[in-house]
N, C-alpha and C. Protein backbone atom coordinates (compact mmCIF):
# COMPACT_ATOMS: atom_id res chain seq x y z
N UNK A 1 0.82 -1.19 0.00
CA UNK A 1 0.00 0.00 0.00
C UNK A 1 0.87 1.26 0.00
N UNK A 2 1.75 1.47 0.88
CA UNK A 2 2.64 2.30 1.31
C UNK A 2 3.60 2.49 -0.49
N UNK A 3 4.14 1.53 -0.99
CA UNK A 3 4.52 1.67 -2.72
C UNK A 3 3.70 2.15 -3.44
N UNK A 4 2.02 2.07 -3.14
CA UNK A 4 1.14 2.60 -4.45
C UNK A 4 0.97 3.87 -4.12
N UNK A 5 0.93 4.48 -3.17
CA UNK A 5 1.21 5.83 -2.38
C UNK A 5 2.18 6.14 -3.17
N UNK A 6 3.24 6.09 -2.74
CA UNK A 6 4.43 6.61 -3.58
C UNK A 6 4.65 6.77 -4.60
N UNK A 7 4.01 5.53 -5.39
CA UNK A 7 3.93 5.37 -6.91
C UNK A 7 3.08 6.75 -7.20
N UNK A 8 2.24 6.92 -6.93
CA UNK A 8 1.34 8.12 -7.50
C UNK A 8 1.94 9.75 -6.86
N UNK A 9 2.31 9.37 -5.88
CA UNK A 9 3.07 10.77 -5.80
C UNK A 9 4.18 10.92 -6.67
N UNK A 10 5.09 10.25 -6.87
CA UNK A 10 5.98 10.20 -7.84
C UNK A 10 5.42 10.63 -8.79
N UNK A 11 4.75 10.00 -9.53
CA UNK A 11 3.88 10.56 -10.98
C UNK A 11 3.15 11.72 -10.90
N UNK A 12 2.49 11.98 -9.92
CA UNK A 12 1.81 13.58 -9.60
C UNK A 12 3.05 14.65 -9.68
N UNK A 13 4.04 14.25 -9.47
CA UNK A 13 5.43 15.04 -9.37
C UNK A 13 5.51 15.43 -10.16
N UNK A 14 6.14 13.74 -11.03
CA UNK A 14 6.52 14.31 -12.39
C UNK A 14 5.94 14.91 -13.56
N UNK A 15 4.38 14.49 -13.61
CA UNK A 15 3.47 15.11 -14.45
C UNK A 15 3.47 16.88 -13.98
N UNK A 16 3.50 17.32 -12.65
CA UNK A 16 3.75 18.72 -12.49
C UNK A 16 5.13 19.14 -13.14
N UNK A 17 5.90 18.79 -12.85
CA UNK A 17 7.26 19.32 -13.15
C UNK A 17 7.43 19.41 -15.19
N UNK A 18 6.91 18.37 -15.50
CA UNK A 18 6.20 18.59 -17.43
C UNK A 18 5.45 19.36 -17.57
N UNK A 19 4.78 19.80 -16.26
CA UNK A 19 3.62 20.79 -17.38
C UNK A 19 4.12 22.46 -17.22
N UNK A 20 4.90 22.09 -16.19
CA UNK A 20 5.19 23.49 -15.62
C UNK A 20 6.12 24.30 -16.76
N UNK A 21 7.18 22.99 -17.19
CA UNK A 21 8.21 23.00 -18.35
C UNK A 21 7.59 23.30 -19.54
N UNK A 22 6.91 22.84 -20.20
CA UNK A 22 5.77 22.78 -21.10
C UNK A 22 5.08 24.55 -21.29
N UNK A 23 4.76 24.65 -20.19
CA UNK A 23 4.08 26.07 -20.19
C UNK A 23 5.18 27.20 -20.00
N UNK A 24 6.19 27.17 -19.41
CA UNK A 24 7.37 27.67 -19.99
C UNK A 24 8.18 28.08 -21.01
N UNK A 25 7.65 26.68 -21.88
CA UNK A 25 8.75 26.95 -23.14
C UNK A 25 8.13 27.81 -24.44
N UNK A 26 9.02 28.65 -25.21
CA UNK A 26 8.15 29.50 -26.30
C UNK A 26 8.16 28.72 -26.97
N UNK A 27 6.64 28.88 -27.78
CA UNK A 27 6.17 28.78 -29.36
C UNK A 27 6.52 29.45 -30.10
N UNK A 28 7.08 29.25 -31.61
CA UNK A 28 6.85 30.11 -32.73
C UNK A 28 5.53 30.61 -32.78
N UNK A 29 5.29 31.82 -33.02
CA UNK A 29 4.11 32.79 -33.06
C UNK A 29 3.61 32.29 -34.63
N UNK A 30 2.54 31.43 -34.21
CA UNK A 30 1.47 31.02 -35.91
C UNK A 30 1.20 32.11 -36.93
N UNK A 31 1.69 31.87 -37.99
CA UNK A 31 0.88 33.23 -38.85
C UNK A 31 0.02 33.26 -39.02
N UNK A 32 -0.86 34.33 -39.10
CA UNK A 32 -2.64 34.26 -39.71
C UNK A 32 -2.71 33.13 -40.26
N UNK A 33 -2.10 33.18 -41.71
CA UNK A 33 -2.75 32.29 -42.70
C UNK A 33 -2.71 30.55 -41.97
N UNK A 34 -1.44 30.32 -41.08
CA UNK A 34 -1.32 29.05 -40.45
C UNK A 34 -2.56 28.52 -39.76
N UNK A 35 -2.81 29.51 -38.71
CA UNK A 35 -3.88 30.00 -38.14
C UNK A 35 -5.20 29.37 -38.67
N UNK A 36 -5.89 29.79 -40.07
CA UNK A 36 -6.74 29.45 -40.64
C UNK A 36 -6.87 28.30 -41.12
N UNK A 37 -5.37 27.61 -41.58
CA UNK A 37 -5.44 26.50 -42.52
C UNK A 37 -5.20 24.85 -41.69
N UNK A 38 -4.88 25.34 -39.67
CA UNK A 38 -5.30 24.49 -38.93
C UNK A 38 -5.89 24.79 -37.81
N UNK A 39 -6.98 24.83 -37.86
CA UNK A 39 -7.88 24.98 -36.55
C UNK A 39 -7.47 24.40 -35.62
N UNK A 40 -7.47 23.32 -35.28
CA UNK A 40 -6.96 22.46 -34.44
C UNK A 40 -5.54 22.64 -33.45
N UNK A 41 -5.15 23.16 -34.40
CA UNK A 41 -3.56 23.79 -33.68
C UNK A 41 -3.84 25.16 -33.00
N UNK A 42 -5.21 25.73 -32.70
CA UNK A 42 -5.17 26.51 -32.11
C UNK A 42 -5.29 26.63 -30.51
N UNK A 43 -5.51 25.53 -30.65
CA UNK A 43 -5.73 25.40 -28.86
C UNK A 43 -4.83 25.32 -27.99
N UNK A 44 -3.48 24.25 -28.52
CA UNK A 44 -2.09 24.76 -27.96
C UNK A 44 -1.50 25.91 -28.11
N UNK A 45 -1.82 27.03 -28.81
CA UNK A 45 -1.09 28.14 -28.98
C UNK A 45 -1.69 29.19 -28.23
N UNK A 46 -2.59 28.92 -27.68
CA UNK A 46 -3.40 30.04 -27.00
C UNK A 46 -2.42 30.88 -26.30
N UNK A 47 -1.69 30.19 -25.08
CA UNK A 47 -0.93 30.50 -24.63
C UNK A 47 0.06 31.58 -24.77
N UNK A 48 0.49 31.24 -26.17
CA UNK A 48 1.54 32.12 -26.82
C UNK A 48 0.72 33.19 -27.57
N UNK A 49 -0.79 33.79 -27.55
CA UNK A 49 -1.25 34.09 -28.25
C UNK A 49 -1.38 35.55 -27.79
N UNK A 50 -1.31 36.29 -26.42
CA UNK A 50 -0.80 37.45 -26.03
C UNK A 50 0.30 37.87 -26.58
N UNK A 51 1.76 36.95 -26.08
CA UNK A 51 2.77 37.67 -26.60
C UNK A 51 3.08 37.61 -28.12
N UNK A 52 2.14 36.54 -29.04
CA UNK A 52 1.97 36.80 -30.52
C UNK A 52 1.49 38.58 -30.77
N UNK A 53 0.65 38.80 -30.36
CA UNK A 53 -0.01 39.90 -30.62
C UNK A 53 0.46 41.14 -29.67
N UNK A 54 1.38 40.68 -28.57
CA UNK A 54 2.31 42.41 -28.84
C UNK A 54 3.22 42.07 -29.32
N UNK A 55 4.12 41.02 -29.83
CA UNK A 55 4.88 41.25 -31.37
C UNK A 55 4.34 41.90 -32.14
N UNK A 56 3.26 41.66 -32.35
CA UNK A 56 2.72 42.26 -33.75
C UNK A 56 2.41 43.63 -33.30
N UNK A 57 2.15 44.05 -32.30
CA UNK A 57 1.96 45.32 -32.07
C UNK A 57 3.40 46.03 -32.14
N UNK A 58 4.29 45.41 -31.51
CA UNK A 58 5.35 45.94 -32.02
C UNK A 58 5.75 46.48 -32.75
N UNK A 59 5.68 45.63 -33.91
CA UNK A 59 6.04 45.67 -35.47
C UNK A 59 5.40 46.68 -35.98
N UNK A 60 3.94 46.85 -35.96
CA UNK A 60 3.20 47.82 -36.05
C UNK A 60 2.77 49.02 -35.64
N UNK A 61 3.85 49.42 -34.69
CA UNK A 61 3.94 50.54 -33.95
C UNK A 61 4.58 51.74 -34.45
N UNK A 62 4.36 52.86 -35.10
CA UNK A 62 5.19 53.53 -35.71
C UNK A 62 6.27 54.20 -34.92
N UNK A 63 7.29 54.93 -35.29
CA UNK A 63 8.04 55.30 -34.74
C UNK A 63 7.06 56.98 -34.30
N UNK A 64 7.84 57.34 -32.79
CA UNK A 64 7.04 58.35 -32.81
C UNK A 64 7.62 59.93 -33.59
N UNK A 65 6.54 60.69 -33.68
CA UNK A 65 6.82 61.71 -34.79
C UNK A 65 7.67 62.70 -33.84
N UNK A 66 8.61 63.21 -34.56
CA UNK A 66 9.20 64.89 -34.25
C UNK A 66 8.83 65.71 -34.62
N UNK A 67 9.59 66.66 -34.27
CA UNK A 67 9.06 68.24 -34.42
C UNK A 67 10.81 68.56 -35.05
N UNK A 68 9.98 69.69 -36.08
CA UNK A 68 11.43 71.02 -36.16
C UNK A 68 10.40 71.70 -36.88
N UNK A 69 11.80 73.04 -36.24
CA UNK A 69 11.22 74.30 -36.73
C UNK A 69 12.49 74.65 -37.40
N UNK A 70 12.42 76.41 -38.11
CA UNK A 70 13.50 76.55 -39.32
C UNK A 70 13.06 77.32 -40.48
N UNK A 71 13.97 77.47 -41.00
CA UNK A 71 13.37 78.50 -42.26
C UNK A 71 14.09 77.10 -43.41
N UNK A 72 13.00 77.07 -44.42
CA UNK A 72 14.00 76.88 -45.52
C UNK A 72 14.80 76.94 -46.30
N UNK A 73 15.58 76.62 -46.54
CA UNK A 73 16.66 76.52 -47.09
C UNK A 73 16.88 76.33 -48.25
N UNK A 74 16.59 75.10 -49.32
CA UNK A 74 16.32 74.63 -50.72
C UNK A 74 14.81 73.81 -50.58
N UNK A 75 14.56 73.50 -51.69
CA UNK A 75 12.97 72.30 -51.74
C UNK A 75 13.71 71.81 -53.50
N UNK A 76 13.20 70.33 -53.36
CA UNK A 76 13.64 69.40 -54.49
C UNK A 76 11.74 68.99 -54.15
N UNK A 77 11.39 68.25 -56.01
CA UNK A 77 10.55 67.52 -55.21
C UNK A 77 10.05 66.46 -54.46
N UNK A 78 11.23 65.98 -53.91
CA UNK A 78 11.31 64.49 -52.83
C UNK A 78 12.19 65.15 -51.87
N UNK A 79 12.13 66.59 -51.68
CA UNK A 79 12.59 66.49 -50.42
C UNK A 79 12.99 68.04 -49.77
N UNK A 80 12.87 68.69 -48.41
CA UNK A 80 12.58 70.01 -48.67
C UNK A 80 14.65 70.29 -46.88
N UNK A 81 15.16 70.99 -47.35
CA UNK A 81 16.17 71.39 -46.88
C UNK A 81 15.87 72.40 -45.60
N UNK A 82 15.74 72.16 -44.24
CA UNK A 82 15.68 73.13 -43.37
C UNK A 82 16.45 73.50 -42.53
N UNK A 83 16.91 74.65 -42.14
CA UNK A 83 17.88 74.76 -41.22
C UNK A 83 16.96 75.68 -39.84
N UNK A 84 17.76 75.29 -38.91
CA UNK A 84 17.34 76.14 -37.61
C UNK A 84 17.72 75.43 -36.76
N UNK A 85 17.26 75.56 -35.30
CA UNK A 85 18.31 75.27 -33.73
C UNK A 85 17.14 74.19 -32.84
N UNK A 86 18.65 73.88 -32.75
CA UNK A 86 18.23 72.46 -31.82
C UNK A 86 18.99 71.96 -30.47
N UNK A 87 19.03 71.79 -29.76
CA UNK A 87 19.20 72.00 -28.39
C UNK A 87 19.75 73.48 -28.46
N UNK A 88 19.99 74.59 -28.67
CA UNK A 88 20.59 75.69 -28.94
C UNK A 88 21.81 75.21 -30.05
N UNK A 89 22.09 74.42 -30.76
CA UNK A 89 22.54 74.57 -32.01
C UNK A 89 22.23 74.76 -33.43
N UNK A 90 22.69 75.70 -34.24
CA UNK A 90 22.62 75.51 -35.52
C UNK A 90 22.42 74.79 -35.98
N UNK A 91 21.11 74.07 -36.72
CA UNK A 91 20.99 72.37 -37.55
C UNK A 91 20.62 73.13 -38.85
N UNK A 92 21.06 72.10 -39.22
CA UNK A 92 20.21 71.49 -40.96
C UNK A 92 19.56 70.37 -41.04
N UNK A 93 18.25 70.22 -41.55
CA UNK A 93 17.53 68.93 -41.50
C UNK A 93 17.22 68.80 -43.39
N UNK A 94 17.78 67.55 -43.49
CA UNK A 94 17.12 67.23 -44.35
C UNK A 94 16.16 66.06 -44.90
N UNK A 95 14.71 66.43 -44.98
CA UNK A 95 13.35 65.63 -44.96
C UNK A 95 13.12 65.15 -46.14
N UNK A 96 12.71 64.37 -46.20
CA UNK A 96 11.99 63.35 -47.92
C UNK A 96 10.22 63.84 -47.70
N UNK A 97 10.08 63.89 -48.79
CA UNK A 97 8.37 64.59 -48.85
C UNK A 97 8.21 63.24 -50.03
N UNK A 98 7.20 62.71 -49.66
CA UNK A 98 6.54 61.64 -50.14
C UNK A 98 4.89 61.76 -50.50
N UNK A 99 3.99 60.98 -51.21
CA UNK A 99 2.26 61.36 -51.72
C UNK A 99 1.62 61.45 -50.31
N UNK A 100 2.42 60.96 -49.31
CA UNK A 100 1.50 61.21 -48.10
C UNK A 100 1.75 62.55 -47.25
N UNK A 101 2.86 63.67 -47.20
CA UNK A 101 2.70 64.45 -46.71
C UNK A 101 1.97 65.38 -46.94
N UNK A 102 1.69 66.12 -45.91
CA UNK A 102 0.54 67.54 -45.87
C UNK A 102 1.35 68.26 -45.88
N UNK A 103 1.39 69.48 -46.89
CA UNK A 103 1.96 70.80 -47.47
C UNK A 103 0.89 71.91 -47.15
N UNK A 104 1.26 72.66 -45.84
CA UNK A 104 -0.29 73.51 -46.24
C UNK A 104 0.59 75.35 -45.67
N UNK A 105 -0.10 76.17 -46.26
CA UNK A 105 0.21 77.58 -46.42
C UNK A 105 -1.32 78.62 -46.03
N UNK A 106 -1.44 78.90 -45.35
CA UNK A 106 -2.42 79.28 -44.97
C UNK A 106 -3.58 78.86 -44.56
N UNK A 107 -3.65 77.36 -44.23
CA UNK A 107 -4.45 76.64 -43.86
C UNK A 107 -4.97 75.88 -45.38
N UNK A 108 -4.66 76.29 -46.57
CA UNK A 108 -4.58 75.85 -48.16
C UNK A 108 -3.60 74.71 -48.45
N UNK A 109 -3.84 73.70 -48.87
CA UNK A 109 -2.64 72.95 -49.69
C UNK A 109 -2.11 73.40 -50.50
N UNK A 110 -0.49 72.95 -49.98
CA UNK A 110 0.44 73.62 -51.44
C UNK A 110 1.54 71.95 -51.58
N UNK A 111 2.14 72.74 -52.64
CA UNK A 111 3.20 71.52 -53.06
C UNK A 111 4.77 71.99 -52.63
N UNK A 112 5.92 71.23 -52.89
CA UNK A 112 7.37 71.64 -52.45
C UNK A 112 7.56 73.22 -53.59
N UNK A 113 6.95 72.86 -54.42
CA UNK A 113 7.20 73.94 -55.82
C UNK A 113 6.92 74.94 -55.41
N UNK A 114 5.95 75.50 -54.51
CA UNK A 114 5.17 76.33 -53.57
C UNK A 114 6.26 76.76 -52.80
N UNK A 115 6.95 75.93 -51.90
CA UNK A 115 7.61 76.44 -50.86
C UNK A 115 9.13 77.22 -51.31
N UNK A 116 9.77 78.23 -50.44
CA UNK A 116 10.69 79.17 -51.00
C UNK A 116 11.59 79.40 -49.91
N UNK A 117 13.05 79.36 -50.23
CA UNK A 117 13.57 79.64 -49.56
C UNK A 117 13.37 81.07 -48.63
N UNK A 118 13.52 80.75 -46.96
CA UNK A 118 13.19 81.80 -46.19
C UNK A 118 11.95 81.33 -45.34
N UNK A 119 11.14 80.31 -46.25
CA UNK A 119 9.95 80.30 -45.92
C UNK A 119 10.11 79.76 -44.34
N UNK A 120 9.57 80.26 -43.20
CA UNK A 120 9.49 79.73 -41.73
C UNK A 120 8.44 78.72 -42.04
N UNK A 121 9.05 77.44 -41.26
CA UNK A 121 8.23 76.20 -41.28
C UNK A 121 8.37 75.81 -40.33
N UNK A 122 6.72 74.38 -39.65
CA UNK A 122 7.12 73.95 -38.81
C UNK A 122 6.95 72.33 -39.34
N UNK A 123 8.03 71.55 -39.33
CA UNK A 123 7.91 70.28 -40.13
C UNK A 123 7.75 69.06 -38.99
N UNK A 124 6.32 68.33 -39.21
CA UNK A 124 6.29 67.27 -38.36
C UNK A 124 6.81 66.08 -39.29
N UNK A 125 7.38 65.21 -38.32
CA UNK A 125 8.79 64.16 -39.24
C UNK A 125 9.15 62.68 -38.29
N UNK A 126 9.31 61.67 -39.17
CA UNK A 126 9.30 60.47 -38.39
C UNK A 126 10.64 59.98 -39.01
N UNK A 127 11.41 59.40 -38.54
CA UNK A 127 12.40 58.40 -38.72
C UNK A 127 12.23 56.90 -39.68
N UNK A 128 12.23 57.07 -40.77
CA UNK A 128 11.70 56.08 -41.44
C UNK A 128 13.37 55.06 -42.71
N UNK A 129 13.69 54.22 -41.80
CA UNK A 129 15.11 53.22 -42.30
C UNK A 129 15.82 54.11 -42.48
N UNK A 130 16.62 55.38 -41.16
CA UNK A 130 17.36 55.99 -41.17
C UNK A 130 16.99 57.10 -41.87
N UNK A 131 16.45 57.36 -42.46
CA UNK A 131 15.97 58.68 -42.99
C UNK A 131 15.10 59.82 -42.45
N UNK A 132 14.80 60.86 -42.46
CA UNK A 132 13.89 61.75 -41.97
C UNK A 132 12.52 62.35 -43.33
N UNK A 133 11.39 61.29 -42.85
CA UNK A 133 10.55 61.56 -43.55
C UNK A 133 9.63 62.44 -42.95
N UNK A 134 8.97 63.80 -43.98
CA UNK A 134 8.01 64.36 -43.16
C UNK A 134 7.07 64.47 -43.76
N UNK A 135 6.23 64.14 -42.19
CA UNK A 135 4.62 63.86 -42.16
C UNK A 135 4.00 65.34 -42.80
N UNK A 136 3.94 66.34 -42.05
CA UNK A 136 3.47 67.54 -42.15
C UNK A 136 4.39 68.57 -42.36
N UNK A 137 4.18 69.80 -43.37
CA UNK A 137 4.57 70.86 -43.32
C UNK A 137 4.28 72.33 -43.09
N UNK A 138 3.66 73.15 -42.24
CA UNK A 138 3.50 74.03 -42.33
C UNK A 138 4.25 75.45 -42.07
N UNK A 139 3.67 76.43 -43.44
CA UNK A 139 4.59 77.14 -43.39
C UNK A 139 3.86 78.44 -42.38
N UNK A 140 4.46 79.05 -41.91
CA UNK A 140 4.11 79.89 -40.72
C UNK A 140 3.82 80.95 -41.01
N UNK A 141 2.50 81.93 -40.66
CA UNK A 141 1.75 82.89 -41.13
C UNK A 141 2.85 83.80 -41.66
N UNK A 142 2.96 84.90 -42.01
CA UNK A 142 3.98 86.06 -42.07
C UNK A 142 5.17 85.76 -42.25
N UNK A 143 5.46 84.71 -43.38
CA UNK A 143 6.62 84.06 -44.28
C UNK A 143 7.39 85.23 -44.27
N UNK A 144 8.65 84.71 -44.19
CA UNK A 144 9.53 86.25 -44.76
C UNK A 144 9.38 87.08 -45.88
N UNK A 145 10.02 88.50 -46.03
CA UNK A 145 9.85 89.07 -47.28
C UNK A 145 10.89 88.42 -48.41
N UNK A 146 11.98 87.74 -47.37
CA UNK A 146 13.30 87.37 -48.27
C UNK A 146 12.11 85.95 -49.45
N UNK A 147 11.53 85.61 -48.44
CA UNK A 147 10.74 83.90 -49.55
C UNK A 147 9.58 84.87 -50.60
N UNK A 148 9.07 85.91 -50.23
CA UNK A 148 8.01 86.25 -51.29
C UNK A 148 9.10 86.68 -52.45
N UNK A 149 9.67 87.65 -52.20
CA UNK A 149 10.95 88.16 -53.06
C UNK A 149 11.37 87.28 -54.45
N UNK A 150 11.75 86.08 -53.04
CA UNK A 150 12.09 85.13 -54.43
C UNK A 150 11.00 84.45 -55.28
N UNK A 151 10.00 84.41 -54.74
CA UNK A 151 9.06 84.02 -55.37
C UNK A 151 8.55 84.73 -56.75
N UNK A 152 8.35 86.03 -56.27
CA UNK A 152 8.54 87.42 -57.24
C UNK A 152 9.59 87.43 -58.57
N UNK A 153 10.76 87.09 -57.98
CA UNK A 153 11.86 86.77 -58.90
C UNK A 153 12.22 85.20 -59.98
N UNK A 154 11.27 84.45 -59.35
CA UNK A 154 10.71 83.34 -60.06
C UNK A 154 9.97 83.12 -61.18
N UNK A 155 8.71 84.21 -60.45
CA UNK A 155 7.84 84.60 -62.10
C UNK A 155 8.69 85.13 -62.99
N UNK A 156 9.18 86.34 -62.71
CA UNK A 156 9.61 87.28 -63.64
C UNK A 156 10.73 86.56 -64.96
């Protein structure tokens, strides 16, 4: 009697000490499409199915946006040249303008062709594979006379 006792504690042991291991160890995170094409395999993955989905939130998290301010400097049309101060230094930034940024001048959309050296801007901008892409541009009420000037000197 005293052996079948034992016998089952032993095994109550060891079956704890597997499951504990078991629930421990990571899964590869299922892809959607895996996902769909075995149902069945979803029930062991549950588990892993939180930290599946802040991976993916991860991944999907954009980088967060900056700020600069500055007058311009040059504009190409993929990309607009600003200089002005940053921790109290002299910077130059240079931004990529892509179909998704907002160009706006008086609360109006404009394009880089629009913008002029001098012009005071305030450029919202994200870090995109080392680069500085910007989200938003606006140029700031009471532009200099030096950016209308040239603008003036553009037509002519």
């Amino acid at each position: 009697m005293k052996k079948l006792i034992a016998l089952l504690v032993t095994l109550a042991f060891t079956a704890g000490m597997v499951g504990s291991a078991a629930a421990q160890a990571q899964t590869p995170a299922a892809k959607p499409e895996d996902k769909k094409a075995a149902p069945a395999q979803a029930a062991p993955t549950a588990p892993a199915a939180p930290a599946a989905k802040a991976e993916e939130k991860a991944a999907d998290k954009k980088m967060p946006a900056r700020t600069a301010n500055g007058t311009v400097r040059s504009t190409t049309a993929g990309g607009v040249v600003v200089a002005g101060k940053d921790k109290g230094k002299d910077t130059e930034w240079t931004f990529g303008v892509d179909a998704k940024t907002r160009i706006t001048k008086a609360g109006k959309a404009i394009t880089t062709k629009d913008l002029a050296a001098g012009d005071v801007v305030d450029v919202r901008y994200m870090d995109h594979e080392g680069k500085a892409v910007a989200s938003a541009i606006a140029v700031k009420p009471g532009a200099s006379k030096k950016a209308e000037a040239a603008k003036d000197e553009k037509k002519k």
